[in-house]
Protein backbone atom coordinates (compact mmCIF):
# COMPACT_ATOMS: atom_id res chain seq x y z
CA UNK A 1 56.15 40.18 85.61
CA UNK A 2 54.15 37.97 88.08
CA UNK A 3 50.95 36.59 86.41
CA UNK A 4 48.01 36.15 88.78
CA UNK A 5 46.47 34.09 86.28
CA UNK A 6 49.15 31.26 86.08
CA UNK A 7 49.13 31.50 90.11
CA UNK A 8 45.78 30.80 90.15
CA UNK A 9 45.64 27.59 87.54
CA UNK A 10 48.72 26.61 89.47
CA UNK A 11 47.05 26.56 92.82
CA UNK A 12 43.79 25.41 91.08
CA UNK A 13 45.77 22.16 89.81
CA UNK A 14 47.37 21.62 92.96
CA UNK A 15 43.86 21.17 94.67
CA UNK A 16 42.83 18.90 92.24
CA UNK A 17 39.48 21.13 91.09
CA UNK A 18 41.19 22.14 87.37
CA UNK A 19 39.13 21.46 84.69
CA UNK A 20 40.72 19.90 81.56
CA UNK A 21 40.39 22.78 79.57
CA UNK A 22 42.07 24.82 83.02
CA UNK A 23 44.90 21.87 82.67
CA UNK A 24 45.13 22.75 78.86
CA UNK A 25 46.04 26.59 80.10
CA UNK A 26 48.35 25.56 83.05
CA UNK A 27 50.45 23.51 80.24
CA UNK A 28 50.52 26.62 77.46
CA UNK A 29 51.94 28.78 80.59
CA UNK A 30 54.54 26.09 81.34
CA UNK A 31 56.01 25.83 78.01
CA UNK A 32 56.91 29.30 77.33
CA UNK A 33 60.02 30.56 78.78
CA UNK A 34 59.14 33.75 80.20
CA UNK A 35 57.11 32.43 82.92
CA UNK A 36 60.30 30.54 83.96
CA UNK A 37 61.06 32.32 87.35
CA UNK A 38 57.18 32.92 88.06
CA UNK A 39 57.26 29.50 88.02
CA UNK A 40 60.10 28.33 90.17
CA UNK A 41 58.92 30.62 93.24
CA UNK A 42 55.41 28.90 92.68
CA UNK A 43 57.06 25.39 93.30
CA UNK A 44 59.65 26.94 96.01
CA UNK A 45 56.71 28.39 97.89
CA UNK A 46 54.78 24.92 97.65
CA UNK A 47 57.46 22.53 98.86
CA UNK A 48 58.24 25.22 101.91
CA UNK A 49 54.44 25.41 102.96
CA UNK A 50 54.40 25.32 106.38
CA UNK A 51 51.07 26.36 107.49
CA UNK A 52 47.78 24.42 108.37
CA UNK A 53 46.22 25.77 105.33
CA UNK A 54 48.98 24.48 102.67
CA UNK A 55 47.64 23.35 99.50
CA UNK A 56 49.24 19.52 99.31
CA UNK A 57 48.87 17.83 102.51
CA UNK A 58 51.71 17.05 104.56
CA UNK A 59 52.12 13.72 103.21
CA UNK A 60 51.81 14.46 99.38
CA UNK A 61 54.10 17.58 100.41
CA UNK A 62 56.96 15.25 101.82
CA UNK A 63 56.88 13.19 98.50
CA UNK A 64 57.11 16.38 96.92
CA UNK A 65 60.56 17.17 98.74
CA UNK A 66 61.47 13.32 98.10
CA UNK A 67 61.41 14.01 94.36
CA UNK A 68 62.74 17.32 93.53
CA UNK A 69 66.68 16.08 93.43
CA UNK A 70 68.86 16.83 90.66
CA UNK A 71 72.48 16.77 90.29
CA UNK A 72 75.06 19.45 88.45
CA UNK A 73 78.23 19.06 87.32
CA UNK A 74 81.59 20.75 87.66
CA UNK A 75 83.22 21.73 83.57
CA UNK A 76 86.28 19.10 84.07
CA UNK A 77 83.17 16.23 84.60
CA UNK A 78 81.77 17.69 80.78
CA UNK A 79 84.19 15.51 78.98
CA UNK A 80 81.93 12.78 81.38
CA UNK A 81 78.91 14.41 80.30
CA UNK A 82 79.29 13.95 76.24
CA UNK A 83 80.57 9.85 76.97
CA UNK A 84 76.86 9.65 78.48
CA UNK A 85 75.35 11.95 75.35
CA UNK A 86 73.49 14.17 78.26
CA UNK A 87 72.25 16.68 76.41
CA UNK A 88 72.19 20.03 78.08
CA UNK A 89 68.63 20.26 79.58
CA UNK A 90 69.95 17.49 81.96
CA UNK A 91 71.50 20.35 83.97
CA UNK A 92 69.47 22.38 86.44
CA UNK A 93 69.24 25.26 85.54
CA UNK A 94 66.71 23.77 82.97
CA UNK A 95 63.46 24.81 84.50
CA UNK A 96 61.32 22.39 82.96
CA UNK A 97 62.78 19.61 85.22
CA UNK A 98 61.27 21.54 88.09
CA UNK A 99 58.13 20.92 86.78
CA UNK A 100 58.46 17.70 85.83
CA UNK A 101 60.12 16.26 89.12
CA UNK A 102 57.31 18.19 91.14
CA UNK A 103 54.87 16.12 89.33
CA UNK A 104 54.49 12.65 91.40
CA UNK A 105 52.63 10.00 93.11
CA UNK A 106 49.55 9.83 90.22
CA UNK A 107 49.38 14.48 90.25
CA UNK A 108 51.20 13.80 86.54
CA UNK A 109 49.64 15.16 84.09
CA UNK A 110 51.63 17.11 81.51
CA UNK A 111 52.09 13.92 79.50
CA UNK A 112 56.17 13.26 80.23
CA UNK A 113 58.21 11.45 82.69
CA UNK A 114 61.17 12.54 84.40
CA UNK A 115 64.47 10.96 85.39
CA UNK A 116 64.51 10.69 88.66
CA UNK A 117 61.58 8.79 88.54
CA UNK A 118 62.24 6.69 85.79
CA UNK A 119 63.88 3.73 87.15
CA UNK A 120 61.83 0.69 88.28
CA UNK A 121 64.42 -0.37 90.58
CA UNK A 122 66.61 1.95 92.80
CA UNK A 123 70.53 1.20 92.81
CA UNK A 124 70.57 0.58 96.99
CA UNK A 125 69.67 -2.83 97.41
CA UNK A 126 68.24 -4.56 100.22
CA UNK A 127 71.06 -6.58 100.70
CA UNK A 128 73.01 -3.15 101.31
CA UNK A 129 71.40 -2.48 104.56
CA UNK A 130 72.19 -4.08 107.31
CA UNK A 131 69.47 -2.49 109.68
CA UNK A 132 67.38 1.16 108.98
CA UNK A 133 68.04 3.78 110.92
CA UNK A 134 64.93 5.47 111.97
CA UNK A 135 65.75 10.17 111.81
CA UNK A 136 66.37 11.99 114.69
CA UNK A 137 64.15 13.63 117.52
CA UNK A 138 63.78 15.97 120.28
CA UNK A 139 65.53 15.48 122.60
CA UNK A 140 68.35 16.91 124.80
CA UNK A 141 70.34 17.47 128.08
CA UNK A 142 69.21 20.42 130.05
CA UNK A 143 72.33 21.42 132.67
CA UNK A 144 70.89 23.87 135.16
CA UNK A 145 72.68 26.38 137.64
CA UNK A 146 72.93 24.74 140.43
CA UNK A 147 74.20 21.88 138.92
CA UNK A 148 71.35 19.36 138.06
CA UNK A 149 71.11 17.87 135.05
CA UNK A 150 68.09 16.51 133.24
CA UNK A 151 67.36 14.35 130.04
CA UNK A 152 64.74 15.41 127.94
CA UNK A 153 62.66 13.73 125.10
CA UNK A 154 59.40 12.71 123.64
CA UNK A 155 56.99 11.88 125.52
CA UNK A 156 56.17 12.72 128.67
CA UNK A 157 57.61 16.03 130.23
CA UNK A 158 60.42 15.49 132.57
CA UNK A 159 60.69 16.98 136.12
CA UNK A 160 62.21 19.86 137.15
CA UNK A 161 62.57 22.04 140.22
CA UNK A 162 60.69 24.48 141.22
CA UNK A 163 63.44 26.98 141.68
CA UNK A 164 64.79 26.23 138.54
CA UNK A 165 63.16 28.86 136.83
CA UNK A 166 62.30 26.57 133.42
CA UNK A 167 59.35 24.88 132.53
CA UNK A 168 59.65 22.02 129.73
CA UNK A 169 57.15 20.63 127.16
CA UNK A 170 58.08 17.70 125.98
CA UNK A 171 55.53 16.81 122.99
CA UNK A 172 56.79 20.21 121.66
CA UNK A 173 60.38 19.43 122.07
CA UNK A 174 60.81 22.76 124.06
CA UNK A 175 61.68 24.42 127.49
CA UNK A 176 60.92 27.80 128.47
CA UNK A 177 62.26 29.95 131.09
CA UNK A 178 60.71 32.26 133.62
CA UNK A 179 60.66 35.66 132.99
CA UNK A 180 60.31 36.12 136.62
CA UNK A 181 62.77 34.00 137.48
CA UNK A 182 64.63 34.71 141.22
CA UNK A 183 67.53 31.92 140.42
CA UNK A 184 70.64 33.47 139.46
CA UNK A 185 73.30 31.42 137.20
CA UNK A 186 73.57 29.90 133.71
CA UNK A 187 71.91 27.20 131.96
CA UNK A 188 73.53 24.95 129.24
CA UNK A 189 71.31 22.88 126.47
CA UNK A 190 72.70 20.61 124.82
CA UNK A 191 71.95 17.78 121.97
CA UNK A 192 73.51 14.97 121.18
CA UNK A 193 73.68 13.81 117.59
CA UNK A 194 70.25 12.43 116.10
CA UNK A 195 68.91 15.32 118.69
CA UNK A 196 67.37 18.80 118.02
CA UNK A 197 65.47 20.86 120.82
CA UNK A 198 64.37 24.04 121.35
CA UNK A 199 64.28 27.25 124.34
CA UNK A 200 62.78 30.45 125.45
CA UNK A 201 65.22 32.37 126.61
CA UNK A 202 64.35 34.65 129.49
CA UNK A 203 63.97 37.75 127.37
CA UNK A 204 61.28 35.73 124.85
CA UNK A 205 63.75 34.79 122.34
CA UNK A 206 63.86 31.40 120.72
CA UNK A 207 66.80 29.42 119.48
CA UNK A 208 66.30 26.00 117.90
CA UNK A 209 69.04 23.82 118.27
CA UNK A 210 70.03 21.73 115.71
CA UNK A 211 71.95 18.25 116.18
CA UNK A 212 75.17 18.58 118.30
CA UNK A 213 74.64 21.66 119.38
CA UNK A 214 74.83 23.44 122.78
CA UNK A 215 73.93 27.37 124.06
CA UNK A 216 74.41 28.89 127.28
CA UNK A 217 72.24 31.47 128.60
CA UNK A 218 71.03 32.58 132.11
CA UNK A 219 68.76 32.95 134.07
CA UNK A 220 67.82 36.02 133.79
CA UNK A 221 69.21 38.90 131.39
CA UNK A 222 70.47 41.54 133.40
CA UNK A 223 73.09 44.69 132.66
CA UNK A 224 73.06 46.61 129.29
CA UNK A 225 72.98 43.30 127.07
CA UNK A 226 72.00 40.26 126.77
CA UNK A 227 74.75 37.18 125.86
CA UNK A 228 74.73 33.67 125.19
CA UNK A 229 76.91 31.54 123.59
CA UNK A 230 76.22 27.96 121.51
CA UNK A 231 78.60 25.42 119.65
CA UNK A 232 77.12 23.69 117.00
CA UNK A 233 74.68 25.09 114.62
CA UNK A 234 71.49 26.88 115.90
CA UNK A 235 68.75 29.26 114.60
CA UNK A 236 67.86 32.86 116.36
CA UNK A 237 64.74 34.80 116.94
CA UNK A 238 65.63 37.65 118.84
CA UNK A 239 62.86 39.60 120.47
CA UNK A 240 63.92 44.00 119.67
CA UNK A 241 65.21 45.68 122.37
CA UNK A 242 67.80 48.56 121.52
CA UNK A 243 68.89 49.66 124.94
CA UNK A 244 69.83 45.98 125.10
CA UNK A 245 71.75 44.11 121.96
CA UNK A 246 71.91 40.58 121.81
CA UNK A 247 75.31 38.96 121.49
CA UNK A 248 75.91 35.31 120.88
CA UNK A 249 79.82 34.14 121.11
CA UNK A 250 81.12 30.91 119.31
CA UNK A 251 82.05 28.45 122.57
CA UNK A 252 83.96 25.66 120.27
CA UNK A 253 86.28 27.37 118.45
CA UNK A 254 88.77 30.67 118.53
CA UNK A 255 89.61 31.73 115.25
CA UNK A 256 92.13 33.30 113.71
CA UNK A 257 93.26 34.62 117.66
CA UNK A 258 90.26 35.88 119.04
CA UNK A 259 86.71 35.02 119.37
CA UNK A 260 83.93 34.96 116.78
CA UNK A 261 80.72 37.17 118.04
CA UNK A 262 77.28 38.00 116.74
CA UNK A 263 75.66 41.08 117.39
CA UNK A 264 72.30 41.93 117.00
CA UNK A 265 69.21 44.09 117.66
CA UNK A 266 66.24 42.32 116.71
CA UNK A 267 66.27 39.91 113.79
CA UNK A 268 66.41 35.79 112.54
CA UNK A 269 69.39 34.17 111.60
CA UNK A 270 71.19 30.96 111.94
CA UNK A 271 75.05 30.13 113.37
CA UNK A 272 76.71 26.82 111.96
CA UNK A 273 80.49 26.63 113.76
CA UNK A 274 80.70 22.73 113.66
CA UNK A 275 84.55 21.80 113.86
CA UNK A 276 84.14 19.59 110.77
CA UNK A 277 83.14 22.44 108.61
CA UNK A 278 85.45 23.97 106.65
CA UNK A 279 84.31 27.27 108.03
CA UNK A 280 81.39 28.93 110.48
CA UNK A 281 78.63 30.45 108.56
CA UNK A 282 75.93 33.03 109.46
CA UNK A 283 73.40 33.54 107.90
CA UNK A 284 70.78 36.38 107.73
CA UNK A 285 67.23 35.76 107.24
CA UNK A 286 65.41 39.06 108.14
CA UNK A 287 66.94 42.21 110.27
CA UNK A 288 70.65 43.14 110.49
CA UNK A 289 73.36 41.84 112.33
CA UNK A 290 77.30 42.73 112.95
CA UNK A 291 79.70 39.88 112.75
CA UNK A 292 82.96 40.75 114.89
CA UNK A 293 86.27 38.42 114.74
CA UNK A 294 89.41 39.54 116.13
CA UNK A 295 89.80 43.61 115.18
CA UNK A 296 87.32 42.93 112.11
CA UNK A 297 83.33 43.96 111.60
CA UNK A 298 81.02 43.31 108.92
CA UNK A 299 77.34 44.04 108.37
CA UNK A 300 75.18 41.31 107.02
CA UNK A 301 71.96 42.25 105.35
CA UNK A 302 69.12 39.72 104.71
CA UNK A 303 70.08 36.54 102.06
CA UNK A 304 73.38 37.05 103.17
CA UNK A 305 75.99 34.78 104.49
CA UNK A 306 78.92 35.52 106.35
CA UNK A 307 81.95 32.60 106.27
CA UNK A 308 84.90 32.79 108.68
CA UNK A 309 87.19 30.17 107.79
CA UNK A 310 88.62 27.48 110.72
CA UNK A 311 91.83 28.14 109.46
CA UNK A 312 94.27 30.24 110.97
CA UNK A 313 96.17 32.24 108.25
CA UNK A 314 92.83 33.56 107.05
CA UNK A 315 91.40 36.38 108.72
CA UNK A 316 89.27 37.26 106.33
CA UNK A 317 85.41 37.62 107.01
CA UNK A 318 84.04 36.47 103.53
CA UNK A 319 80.70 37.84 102.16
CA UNK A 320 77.97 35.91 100.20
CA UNK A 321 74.85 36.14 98.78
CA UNK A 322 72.75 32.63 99.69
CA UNK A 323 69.16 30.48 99.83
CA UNK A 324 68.75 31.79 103.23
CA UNK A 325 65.32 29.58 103.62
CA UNK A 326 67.07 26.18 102.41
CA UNK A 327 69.90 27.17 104.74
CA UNK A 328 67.33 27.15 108.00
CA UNK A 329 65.23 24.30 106.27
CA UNK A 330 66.42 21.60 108.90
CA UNK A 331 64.17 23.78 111.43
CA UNK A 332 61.21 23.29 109.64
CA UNK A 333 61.76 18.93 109.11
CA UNK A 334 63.64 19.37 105.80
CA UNK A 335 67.68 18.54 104.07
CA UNK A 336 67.73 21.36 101.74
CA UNK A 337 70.58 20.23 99.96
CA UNK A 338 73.42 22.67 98.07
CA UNK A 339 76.77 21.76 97.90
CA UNK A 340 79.08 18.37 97.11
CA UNK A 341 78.48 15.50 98.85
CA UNK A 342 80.80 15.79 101.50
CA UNK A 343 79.11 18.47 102.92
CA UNK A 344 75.70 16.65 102.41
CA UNK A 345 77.12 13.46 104.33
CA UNK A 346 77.73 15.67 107.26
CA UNK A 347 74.41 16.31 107.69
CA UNK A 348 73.14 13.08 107.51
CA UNK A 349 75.58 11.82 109.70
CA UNK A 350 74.66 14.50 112.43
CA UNK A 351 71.01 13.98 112.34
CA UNK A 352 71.45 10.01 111.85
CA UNK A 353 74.55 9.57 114.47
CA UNK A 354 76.18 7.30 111.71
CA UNK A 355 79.94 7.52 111.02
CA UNK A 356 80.75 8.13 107.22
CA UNK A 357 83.69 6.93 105.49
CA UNK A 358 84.67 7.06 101.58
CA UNK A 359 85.77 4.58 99.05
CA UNK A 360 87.40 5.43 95.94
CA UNK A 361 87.11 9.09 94.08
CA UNK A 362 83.81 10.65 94.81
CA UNK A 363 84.65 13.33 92.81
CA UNK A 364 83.14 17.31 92.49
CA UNK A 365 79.90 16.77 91.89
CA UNK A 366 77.30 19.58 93.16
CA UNK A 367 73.87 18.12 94.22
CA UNK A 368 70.84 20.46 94.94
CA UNK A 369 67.78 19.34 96.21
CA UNK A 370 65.34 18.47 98.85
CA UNK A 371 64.39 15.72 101.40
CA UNK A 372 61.69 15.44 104.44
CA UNK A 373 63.94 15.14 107.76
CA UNK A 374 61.31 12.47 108.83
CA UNK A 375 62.57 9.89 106.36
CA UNK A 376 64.53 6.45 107.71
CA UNK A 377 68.32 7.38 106.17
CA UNK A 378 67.38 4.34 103.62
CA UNK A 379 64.68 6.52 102.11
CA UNK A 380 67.43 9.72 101.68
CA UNK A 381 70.04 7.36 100.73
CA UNK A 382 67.95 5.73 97.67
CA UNK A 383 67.09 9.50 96.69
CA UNK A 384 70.64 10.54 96.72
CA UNK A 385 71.51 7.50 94.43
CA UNK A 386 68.72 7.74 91.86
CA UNK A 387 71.47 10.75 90.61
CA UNK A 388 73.57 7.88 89.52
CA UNK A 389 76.68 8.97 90.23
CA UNK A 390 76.58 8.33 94.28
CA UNK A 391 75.95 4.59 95.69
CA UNK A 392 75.78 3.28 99.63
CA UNK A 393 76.43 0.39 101.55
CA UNK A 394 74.40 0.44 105.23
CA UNK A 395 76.36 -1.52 107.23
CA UNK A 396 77.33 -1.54 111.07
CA UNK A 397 75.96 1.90 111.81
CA UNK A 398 78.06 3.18 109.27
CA UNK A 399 77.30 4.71 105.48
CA UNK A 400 79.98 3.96 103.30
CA UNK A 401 80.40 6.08 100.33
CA UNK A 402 81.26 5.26 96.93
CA UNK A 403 81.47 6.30 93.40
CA UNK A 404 78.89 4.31 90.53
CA UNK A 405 81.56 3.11 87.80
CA UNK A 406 81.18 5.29 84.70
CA UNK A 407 80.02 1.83 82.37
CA UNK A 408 77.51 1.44 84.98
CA UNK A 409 75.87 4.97 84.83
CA UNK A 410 72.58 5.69 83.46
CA UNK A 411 70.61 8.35 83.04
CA UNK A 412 67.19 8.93 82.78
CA UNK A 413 65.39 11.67 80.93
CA UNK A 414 61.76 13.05 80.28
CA UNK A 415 60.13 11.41 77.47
């Protein structure tokens, strides 16, 4: 049952206008257990703010993100787990640390410390990196119809024909295309890695591009639907229009003998089909769509994610229920990490166009967390290791990955 009354001492703290005896309340709420999920959307909904009149400001808000990192562990790393004498509340699902790893940069004040910000020194040494390298940006290649091709980036907006039917902002890191448009033909965005961009498709639509990505679309949207396909990973608002669905095929890969298509009416999701994924994932934020591969359909209804594997004796069109927000974080400036660190590295290495390679047995290890997209790769790197079971060297524009040794693990708890 959602208390209004926690909400508001939890907003009221936040601000910075609790009173101590206000503090005194917050703290009573926080230590009984039935105000455990109240409590996790409260912090959810905080480090997702997104609008101009967010309680922390953007800064605080980023540090915020920075902090909230925790680690799980598979059962065959337990025997790992009692070497270390970790007691249970070490694990996530402990909702306390929430609490306590939200509480940084001077807001603590419910009297404990907490692990990950513990240590006085982090593991990644200076002498580990070579030189920084700053995140990625907008920017992007812009192939029009009748074959010229423009770069586009920060700064100042680049020049395109008048014909072309496209107008670009570059401070927003967008282009937009005419409604009106008499050019007839298709268009092809594309970013490189350490890139993101975004478009206005003819109809209104939006897609956001993420790094390494690409989507063809035309000029103008003409028969009984409107198509576009993309490689890569990008994120969908469609504008409604049921006399006309809105298909988007998969350009890099045909799986399982026949291409992978999206159909939809009017709705947000996101399409990851990178090659060096172990499968292409779409996922459903708000509306409905149909996923179609080879002779198969399947529905998708919001929060859920639909994996079709790269590989070719599975046909299967696999079902799942997921964070659909930390999924489509990276739109919004944020790593919204779930998964092993494999996965994780990919991501970095996309947005930070840095080759990854592995050194000894990284293991299973799930990590779940959060990091601002705006940080140097140091910054993420040193938040990754303050887990203690991850360290990197930063050498050559390369990350290389390797396990801490087990004597050398330690582990930090609230006091």
């Amino acid at each position: 049952m959602w208390d209004k009354r926690l909400e508001y001492l939890f907003v009221l703290y936040y601000q910075k206008k609790a009173t101590e005896s206000e503090r005194a309340e917050l703290i009573n709420f926080l230590e009984k257990d039935e105000h455990e999920a109240q409590i996790k959307v409260l912090i959810t909904n905080l480090m997702r703010s997104d609008t101009t009149e967010r309680v922390l400001s953007k800064e605080v808000t980023d540090d915020i993100l920075s902090s909230i990192f925790h680690i799980t562990r598979d059962d065959e790393d337990e025997n790992k787990v009692k070497e270390l004498d970790v007691k249970k509340s070490y694990i996530l699902s402990n909702w306390k640390y929430w609490i306590t790893a939200a509480m940084i940069s001077g807001l603590t004040i419910f009297g404990g410390y907490f692990w990950i910000t513990a240590r006085t020194e982090t593991p990644l040494a200076k002498t580990h990196i070579q030189k920084d390298l700053p995140p990625g940006n907008d920017k992007a290649e812009l192939a029009l119809w009748d074959g010229t091709i423009i770069k586009l980036g920060t700064g100042k907006d680049s020049k395109v024909p008048q014909n072309s039917g496209i107008k670009i902002n570059a401070l927003e890191g967008e282009l937009v295309s005419d409604k009106n448009s008499n050019s007839v033909g298709y268009n092809v965005l594309s970013t490189p890695l350490g890139g993101q961009y975004k478009v206005v498709l003819p109809d209104g639509s939006r897609a956001w591009l993420n790094a390494g990505s690409s989507i063809r679309f035309p000029t103008a949207f003409s028969g009984d639907k409107r198509s576009v396909a993309m490689s890569g990973e990008v994120y969908f608002e469609i504008q409604p229009n049921k006399k006309k669905p809105f298909t988007v095929q998969l350009t890099d890969k045909i799986v399982n003998g026949g291409n992978m298509e999206v159909m939809v009416l009017g709705t947000h999701f996101n399409i990851s089909s990178y090659p060096d994924d172990p499968s292409i994932n779409t996922t459903l934020v708000e509306g409905a769509v149909e996923i179609k591969q080879g002779d198969t359909k399947k529905v998708l209804l919001p929060g859920q994610q639909a994996r079709v594997s790269h590989h070719a004796d599975d046909t299967d069109i696999d079902i799942k229920t997921v964070d659909a927000q930390g999924i489509v974080a990276w739109k919004e400036g944020r790593f919204e990490f779930n998964g092993n660190i494999q996965g994780i590295m990919r991501q970095i290495g996309r947005w930070y166009n840095v080759e990854i390679r592995y050194e000894g047995n990284i293991g299973k290890a799930s990590f779940v967390g959060a990091i601002s997209r705006k940080k140097n790769i140091s910054d993420v790197l040193k938040i990754l290791e303050l887990t203690g079971e991850i360290q990197f060297n930063l050498e050559n524009g390369m990350v290389i990955v390797k396990p801490v040794p087990l004597t050398n693990k330690t582990i930090h708890k609230p006091q």
